[in-house]
Protein backbone atom coordinates (compact mmCIF):
# COMPACT_ATOMS: atom_id res chain seq x y z
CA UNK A 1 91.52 78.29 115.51
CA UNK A 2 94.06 80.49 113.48
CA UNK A 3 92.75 83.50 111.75
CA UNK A 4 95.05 85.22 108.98
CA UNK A 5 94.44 88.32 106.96
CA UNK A 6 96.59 89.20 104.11
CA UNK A 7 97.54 91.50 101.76
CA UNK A 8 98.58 91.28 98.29
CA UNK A 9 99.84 93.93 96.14
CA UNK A 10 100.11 93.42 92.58
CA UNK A 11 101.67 95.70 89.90
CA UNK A 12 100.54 96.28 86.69
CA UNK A 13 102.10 98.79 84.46
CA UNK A 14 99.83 101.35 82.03
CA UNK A 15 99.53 99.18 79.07
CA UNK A 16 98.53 96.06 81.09
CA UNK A 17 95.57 98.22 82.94
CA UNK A 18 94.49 99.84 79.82
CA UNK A 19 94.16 96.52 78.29
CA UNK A 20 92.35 95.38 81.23
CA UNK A 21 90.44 98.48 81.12
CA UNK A 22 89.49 97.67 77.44
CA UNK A 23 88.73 94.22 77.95
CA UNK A 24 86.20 95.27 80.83
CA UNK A 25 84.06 97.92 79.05
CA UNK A 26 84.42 95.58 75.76
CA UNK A 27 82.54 92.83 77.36
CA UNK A 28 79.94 94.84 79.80
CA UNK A 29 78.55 96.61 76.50
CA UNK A 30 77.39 95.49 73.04
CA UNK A 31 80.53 95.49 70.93
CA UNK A 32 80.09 96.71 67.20
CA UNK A 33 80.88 93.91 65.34
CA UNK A 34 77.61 92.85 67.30
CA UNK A 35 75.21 95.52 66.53
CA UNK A 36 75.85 95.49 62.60
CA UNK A 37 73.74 92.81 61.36
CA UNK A 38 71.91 91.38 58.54
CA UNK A 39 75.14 92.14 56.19
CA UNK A 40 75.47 96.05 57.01
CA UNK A 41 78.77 97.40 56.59
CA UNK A 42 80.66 99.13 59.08
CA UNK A 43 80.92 103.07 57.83
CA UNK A 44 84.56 103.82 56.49
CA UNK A 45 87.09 105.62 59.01
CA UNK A 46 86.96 108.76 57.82
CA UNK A 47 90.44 110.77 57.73
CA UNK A 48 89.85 112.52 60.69
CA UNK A 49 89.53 109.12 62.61
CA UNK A 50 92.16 107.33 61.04
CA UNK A 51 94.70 110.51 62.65
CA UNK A 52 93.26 110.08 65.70
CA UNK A 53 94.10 106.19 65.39
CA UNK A 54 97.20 107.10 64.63
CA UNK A 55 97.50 109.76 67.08
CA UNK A 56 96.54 107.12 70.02
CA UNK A 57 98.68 104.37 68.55
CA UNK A 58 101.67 107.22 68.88
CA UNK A 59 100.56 107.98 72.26
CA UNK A 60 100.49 104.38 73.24
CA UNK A 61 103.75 103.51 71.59
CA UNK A 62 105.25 106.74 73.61
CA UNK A 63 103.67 105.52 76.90
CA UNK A 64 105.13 102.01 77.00
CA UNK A 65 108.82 103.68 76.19
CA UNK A 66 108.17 105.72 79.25
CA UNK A 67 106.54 102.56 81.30
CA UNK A 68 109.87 100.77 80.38
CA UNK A 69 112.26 103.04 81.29
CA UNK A 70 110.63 103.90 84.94
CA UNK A 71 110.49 99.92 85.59
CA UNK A 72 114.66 99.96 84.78
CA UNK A 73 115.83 99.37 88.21
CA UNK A 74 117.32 102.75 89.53
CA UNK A 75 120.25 102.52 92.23
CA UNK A 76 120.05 105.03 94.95
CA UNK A 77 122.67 106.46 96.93
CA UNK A 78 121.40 105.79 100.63
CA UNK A 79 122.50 108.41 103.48
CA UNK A 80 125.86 107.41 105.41
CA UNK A 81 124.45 105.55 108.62
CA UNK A 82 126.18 106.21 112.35
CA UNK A 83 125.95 105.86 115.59
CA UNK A 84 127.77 108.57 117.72
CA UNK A 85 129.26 107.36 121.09
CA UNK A 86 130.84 109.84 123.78
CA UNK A 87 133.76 108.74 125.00
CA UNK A 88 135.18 111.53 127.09
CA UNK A 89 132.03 112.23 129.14
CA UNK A 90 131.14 115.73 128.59
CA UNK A 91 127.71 116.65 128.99
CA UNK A 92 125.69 116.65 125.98
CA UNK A 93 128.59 116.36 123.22
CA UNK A 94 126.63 112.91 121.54
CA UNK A 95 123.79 115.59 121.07
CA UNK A 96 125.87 117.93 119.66
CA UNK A 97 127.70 116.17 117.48
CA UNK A 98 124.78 114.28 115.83
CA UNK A 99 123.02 117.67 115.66
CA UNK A 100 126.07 118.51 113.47
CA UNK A 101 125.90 115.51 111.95
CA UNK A 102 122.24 115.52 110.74
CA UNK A 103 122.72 119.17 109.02
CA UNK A 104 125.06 117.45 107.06
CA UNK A 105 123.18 114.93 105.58
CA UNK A 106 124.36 111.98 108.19
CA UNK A 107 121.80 109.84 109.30
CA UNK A 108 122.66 109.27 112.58
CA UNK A 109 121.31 105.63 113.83
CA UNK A 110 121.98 105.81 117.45
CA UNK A 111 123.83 108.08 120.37
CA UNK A 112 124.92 107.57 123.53
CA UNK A 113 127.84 107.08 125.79
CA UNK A 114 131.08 104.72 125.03
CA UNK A 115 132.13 101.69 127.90
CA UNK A 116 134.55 104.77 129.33
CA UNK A 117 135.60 108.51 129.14
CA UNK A 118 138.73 107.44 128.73
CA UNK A 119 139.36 108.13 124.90
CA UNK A 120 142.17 110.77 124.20
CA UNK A 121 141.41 111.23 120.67
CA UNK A 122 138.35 110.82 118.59
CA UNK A 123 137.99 107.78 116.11
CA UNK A 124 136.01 106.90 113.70
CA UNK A 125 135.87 102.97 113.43
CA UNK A 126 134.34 101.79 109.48
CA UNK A 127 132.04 98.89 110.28
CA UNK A 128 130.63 97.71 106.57
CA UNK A 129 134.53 97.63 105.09
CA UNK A 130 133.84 100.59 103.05
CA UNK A 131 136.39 103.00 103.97
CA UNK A 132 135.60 105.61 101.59
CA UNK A 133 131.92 106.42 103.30
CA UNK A 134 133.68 106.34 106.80
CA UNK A 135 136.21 108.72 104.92
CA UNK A 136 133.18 111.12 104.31
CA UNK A 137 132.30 111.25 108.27
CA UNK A 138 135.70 111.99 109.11
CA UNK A 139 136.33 115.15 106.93
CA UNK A 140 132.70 116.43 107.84
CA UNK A 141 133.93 116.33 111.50
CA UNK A 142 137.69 117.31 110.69
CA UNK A 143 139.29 114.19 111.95
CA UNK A 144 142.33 113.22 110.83
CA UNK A 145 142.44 110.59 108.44
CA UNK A 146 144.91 108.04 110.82
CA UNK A 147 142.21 108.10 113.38
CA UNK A 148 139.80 106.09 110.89
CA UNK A 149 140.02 102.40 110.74
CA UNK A 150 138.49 99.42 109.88
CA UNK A 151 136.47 96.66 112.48
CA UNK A 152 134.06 95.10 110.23
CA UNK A 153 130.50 94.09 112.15
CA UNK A 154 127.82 93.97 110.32
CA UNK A 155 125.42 93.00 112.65
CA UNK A 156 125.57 96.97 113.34
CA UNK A 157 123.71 97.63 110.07
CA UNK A 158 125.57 101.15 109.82
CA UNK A 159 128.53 102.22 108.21
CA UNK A 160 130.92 103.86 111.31
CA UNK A 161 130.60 103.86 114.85
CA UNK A 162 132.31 107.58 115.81
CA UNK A 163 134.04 107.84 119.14
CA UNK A 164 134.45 110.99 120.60
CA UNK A 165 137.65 111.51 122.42
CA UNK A 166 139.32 114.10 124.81
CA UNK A 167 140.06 116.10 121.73
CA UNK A 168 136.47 117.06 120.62
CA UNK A 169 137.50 120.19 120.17
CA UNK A 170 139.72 120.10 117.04
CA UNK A 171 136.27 118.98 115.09
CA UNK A 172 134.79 121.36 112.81
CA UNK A 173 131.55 122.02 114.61
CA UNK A 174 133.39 123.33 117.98
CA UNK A 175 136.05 125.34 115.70
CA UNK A 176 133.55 127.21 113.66
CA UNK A 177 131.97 128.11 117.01
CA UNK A 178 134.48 128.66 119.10
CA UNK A 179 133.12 126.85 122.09
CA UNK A 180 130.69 124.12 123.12
C-alpha cells in the first residue's frame, strides 16, 4: 500500500482574501437587502458614511497599488559562491582563508585540500563563465589578475574554485597581519 501526504501552498494576495473574507461573513449572516422587507427603504448614507466609503474605496485602491508592486518580480544579487582548496599544504591555510573570505561577504561552499601541494602560485579558476564575479574574489584576496582564468563546470554550482599556492603570502589577509 502507498501512503502520500502533501502539501499545498496557495497564494492569495490582500484583495483576493478580503473578498473572500467578505464573501464568508456575507453569507454566514443575514445580509440587509434581506432584513428590509415589506417595501421599507434602506435609510440614506448619511455624509459621514459616504466619506468613510470613500475613505475605504481610497484605502483599497492604495492597497492593490502596493499588492502589485510587491508581486513585480524583484532580482536579487546572490553572494559569490567558492570553494577554497589548499594547494601548498600548510596547516590550516583553507581555514584561514575562508575565515577571510566569509568577513567579506563570500559564501564559501566547500574547503579542503587540492590533488597536491605542489602549486607555486595561487589561482583562482572562474567555473560559471562569469569572469567579473571571479574578478571580485581575486582583488578581495590580492591576487593578481593573470592568475584568474576560466574552466567552465557547472556541475560545481559555484562561481570559482580558489587554489592556494606557495605564494599565500602576498594575499591581503597574511599582509595586513603580517604572519599566519
Amino acid at each position: 500500500a502507498i501512503v502520500g501526504f502533501g502539501v499545498a501552498f496557495v497564494y492569495i494576495n490582500w484583495s483576493d482574501f478580503k473578498s473572500i473574507l467578505d464573501i464568508s461573513f456575507t453569507n454566514s449572516s443575514t445580509s440587509a437587502s434581506e432584513e428590509i422587507t415589506n417595501n421599507q427603504k434602506a435609510p440614506e448614507a448619511s455624509p459621514r458614511t459616504q466619506s468613510n466609503q470613500t475613505i475605504t474605496k481610497a484605502e483599497e485602491n492604495k492597497e492593490e497599488k502596493t499588492d502589485a508592486k510587491q508581486q513585480q518580480v524583484q532580482t536579487v544579487a546572490r553572494r559569490i559562491q567558492v570553494e577554497v582548496l589548499n594547494g601548498c599544504g600548510v596547516d590550516g591555510l583553507a581555514e584561514k582563508i575562508t575565515d577571510f573570505l566569509r568577513r567579506n561577504n563570500i559564501d564559501v561552499v566547500s574547503r579542503g585540500n587540492y590533488v597536491h601541494f605542489e602549486v607555486p602560485e595561487t589561482k583562482i579558476i572562474d567555473r560559471m563563465g562569469n569572469r567579473d564575479r571571479s574578478q571580485i574574489v581575486a582583488d578581495i584576496l590580492g591576487v593578481p589578475e593573470d592568475q584568474v582564468e576560466t574552466q567552465q563546470n557547472k556541475n560545481l554550482q559555484l562561481d570559482a574554485t580558489i587554489i592556494l599556492g606557495a605564494d599565500y603570502k602576498i594575499l591581503k589577509p597574511f599582509i595586513k597581519q603580517g604572519r599566519l
